[in-house]
Protein backbone atom coordinates (compact mmCIF):
# COMPACT_ATOMS: atom_id res chain seq x y z
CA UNK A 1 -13.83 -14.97 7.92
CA UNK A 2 -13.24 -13.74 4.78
CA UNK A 3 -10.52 -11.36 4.52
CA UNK A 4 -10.19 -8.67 1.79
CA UNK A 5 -6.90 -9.18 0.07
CA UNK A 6 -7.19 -6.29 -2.53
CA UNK A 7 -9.50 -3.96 -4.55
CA UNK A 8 -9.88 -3.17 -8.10
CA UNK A 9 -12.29 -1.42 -10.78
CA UNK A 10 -14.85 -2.12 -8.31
CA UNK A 11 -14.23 -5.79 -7.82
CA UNK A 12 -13.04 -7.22 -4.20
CA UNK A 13 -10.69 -9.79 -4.35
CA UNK A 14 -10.61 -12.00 -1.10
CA UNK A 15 -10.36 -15.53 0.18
CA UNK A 16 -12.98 -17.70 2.35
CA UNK A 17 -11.23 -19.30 5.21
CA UNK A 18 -13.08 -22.22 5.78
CA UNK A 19 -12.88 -23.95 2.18
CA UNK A 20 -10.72 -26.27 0.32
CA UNK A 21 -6.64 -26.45 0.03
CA UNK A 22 -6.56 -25.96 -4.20
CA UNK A 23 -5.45 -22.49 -4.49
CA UNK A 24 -8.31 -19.85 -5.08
CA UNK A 25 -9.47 -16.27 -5.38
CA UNK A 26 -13.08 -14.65 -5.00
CA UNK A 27 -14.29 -12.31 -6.53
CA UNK A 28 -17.03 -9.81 -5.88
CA UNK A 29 -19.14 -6.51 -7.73
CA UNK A 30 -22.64 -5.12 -7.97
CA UNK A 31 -23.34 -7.74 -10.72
CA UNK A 32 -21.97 -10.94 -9.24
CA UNK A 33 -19.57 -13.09 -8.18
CA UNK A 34 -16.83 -15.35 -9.77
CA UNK A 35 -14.39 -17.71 -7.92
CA UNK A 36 -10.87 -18.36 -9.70
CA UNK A 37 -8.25 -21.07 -9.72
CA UNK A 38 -4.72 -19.84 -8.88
CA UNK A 39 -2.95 -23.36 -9.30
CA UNK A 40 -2.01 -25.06 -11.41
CA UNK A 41 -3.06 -22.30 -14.02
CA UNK A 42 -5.21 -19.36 -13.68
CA UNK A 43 -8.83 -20.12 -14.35
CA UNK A 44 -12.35 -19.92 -14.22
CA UNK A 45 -14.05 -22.03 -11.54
CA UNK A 46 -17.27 -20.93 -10.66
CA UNK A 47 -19.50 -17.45 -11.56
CA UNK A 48 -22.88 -15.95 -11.01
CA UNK A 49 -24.05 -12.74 -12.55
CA UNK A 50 -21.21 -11.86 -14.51
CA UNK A 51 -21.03 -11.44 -18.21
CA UNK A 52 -18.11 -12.04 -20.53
CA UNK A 53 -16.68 -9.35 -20.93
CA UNK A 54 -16.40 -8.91 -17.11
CA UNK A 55 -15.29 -12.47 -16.72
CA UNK A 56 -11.94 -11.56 -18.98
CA UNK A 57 -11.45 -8.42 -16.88
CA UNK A 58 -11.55 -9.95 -13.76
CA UNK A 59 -8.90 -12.59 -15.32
CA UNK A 60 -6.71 -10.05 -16.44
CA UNK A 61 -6.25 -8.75 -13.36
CA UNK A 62 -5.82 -11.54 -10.84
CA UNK A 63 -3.16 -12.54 -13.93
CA UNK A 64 -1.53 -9.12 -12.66
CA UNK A 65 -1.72 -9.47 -9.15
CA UNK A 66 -0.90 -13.47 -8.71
CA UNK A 67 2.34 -12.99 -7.22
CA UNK A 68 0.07 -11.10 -4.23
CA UNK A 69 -2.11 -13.46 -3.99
CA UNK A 70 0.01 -16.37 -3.80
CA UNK A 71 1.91 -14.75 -1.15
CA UNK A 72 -1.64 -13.18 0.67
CA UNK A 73 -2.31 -17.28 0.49
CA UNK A 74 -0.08 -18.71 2.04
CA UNK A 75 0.48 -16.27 4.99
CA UNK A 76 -3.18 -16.07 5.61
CA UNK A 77 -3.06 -20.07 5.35
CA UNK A 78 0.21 -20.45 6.75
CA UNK A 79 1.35 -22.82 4.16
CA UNK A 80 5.20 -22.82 3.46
């Protein structure tokens, strides 16, 4: 299951449920894919197909949104 938790500029931005505790975002678009750490900082984890300049986008914007996705977290993992 991997449910959708938000979309933007063409990206998805979702989590995999079967995968490790460390807080985490995925990202997907035509060109690739990217996987982001949420904890203890925002950054870069993993990425296929994605340039740069895409690579800072997609940054900027789960900056903007990590209140919702720490929140989307921990109810869809039901952590307190």
């Amino acid at each position: 299951m991997s449910p959708s938790i938000f979309r933007e500029k063409g990206y998805r931005f979702y989590f995999l449920s079967n995968e490790e505790d460390r807080m985490h975002i995925h990202v997907t678009c035509e060109y690739g894919e990217a996987k982001y750490w949420i904890e203890p900082i925002i950054s870069l984890a993993v990425y296929h197909g994605l340039n740069s300049k895409k690579l800072r986008e997609i940054q900027k914007i789960v900056e903007d949104h990590q209140d919702e996705i720490i929140k989307a977290w921990k109810i869809h993992f039901n952590k307190r």
